[in-house]
C-alpha atoms as a PDB file:
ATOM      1  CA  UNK A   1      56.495  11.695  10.165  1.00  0.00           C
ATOM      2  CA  UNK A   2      55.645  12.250  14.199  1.00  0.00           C
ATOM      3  CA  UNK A   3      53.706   9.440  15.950  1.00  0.00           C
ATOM      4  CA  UNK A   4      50.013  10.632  15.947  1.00  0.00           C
ATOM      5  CA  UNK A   5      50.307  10.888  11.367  1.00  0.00           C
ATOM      6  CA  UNK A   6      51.873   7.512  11.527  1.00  0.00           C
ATOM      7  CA  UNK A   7      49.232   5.985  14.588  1.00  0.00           C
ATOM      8  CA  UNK A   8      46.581   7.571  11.787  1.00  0.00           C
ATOM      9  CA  UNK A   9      47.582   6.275   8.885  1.00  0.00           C
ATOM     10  CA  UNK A  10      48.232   2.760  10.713  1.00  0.00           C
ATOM     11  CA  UNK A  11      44.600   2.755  12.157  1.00  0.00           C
ATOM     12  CA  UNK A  12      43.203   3.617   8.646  1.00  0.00           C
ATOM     13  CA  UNK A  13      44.981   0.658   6.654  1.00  0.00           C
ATOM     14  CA  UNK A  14      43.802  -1.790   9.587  1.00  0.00           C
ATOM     15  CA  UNK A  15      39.934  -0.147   9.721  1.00  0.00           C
ATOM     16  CA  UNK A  16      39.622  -0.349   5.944  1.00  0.00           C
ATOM     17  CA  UNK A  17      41.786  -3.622   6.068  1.00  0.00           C
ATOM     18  CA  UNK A  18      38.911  -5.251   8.252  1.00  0.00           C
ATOM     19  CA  UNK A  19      36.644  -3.469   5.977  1.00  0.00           C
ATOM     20  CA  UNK A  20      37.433  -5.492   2.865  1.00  0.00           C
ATOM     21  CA  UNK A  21      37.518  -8.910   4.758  1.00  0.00           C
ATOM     22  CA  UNK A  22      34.775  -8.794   6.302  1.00  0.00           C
ATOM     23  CA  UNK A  23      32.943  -7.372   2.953  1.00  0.00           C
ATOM     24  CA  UNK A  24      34.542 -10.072   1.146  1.00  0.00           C
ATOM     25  CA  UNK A  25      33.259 -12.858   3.645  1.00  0.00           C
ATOM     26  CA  UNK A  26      29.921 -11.729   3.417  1.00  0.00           C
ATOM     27  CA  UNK A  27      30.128 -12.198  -0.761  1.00  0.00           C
ATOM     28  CA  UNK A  28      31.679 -15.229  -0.576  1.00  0.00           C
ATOM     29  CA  UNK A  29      28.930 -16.653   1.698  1.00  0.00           C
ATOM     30  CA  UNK A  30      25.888 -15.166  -0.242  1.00  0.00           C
ATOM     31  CA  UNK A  31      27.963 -16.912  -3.180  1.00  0.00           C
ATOM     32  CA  UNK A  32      27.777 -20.321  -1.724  1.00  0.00           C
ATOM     33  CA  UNK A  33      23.659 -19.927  -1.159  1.00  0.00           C
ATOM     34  CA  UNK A  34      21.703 -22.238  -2.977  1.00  0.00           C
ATOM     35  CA  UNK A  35      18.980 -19.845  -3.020  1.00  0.00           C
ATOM     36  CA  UNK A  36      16.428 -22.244  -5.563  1.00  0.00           C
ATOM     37  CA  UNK A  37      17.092 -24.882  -2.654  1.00  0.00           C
ATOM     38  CA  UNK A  38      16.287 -22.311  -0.213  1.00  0.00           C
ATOM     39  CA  UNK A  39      12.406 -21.488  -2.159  1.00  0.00           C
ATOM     40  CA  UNK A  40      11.733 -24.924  -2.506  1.00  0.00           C
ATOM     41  CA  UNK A  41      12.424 -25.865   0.889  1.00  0.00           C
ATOM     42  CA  UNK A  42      10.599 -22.474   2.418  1.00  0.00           C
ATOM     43  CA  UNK A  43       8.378 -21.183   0.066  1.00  0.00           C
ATOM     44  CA  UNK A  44       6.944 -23.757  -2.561  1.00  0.00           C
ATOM     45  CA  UNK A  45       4.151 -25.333  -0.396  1.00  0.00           C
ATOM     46  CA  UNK A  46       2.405 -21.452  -0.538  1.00  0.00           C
ATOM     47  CA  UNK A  47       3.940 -19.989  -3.488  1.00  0.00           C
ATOM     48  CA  UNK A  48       4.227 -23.537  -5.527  1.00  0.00           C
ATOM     49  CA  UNK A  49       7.101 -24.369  -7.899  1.00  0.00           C
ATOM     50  CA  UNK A  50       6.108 -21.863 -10.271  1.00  0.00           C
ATOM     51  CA  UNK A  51       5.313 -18.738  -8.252  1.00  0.00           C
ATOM     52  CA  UNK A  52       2.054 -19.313  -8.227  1.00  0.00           C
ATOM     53  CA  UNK A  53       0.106 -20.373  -5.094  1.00  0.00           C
ATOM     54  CA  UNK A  54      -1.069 -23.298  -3.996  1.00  0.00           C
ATOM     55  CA  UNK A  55      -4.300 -24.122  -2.962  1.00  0.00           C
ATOM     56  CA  UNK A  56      -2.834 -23.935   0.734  1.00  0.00           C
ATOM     57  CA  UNK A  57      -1.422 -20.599  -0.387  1.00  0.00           C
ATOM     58  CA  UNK A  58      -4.477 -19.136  -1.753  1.00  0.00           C
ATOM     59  CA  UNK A  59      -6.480 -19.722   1.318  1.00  0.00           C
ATOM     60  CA  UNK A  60      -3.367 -17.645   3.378  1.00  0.00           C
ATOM     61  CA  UNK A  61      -3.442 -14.810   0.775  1.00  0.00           C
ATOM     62  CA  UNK A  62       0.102 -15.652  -1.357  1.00  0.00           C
ATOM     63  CA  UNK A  63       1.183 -13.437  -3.520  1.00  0.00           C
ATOM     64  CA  UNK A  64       1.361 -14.550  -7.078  1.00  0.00           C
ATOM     65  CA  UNK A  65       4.949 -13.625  -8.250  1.00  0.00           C
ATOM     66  CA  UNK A  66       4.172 -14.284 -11.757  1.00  0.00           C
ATOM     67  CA  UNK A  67       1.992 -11.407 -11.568  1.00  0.00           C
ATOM     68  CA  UNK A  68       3.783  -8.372 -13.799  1.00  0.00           C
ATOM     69  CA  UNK A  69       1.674  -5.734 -12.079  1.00  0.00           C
ATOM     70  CA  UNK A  70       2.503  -6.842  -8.462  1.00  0.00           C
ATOM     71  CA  UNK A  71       6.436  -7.177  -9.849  1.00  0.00           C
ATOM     72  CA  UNK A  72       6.415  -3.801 -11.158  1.00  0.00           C
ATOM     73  CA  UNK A  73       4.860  -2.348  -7.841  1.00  0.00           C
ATOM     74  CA  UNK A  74       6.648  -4.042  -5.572  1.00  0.00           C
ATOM     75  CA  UNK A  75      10.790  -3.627  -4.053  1.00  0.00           C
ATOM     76  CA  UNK A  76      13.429  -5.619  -3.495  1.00  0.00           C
ATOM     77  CA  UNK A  77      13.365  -4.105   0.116  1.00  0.00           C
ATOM     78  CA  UNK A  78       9.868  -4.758   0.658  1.00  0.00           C
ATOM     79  CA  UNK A  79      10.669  -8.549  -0.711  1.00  0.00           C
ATOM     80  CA  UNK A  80      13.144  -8.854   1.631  1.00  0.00           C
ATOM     81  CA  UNK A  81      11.068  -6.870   4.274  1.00  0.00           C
ATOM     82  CA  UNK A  82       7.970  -9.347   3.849  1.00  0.00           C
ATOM     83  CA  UNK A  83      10.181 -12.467   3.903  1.00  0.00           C
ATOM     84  CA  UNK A  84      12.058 -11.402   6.988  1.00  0.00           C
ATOM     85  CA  UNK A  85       8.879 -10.298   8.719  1.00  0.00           C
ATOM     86  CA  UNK A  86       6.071 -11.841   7.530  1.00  0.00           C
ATOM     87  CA  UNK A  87       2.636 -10.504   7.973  1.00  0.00           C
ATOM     88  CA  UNK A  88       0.072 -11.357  10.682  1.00  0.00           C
ATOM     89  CA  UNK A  89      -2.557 -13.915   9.468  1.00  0.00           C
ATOM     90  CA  UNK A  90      -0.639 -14.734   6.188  1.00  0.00           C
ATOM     91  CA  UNK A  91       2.740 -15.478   6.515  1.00  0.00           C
ATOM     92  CA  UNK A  92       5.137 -16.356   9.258  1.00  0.00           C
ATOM     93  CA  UNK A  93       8.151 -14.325   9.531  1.00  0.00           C
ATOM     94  CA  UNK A  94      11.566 -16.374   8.185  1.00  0.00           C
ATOM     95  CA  UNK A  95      14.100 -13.970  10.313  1.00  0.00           C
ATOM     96  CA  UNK A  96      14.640 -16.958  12.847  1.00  0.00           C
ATOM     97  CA  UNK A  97      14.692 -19.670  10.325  1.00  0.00           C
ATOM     98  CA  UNK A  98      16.898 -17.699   7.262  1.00  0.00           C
ATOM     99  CA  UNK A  99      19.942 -15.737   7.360  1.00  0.00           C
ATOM    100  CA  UNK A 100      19.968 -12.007   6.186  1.00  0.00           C
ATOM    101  CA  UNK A 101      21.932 -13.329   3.589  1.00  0.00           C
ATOM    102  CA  UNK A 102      19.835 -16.218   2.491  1.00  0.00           C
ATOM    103  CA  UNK A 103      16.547 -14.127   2.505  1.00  0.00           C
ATOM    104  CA  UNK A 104      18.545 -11.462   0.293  1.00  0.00           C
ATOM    105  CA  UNK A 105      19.387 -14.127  -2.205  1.00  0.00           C
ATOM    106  CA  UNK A 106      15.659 -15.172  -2.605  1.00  0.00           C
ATOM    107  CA  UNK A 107      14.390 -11.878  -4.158  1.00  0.00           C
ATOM    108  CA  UNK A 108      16.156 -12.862  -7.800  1.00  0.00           C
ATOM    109  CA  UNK A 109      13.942 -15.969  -7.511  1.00  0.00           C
ATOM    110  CA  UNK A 110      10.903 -14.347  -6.686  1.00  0.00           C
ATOM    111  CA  UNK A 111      12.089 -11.702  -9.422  1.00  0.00           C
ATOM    112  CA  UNK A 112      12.706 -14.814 -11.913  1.00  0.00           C
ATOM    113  CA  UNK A 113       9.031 -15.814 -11.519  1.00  0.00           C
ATOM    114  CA  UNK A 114       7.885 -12.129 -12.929  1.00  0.00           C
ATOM    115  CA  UNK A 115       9.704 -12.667 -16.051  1.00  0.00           C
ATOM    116  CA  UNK A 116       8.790 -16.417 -16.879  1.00  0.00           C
ATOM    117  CA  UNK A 117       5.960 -16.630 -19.530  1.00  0.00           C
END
């Protein structure tokens, strides 16, 4: 084998090497989020314990996450889109107080609200 087959092959076990740790970091942290603790710390005092605002949230326009037709309409990217950025006059943007990770691993809890009876 001449030098530039072997230089290839050696830079494609290291690129997908660094591929696969770095992957498997980022599961293994999203694995150790307590994402409930995360909602009740965050989002409770608007969207209260049950997904359902609070009087405080009702006054700033909170979605209710119990609602089937808002969970039907709605994505997981625009969940995570919403969280991360908020929206002016409702809802503060979390991106400098939440991880990418941590914001990703609240939309199954506001999911888990839509299929609660």
């Amino acid at each position: 084998m001449d030098k530039k087959k072997i230089f290839a092959v050696t830079s494609s076990a290291v690129i997908l090497g660094m591929a696969v740790y770095f992957s498997g970091n980022s599961i293994i942290r999203a694995a150790n989020i307590d994402a409930e603790m995360l909602y009740m710390s965050h989002c409770k005092t608007c969207h209260g314990t049950d997904g359902k605002p609070t009087d405080l949230g009702e006054g700033l326009g909170a979605r209710d996450f119990t609602d089937p037709q808002w969970q039907t309409k709605i994505t997981d990217e625009q969940i995570i889109k919403q969280i991360t950025e908020g929206s002016a006059g409702q809802m503060f943007p979390f991106k400098d107080k939440l991880s990418e990770e941590e914001i990703k691993a609240l939309v199954p809890i506001v999911r888990g609200f839509g299929k609660k009876e």
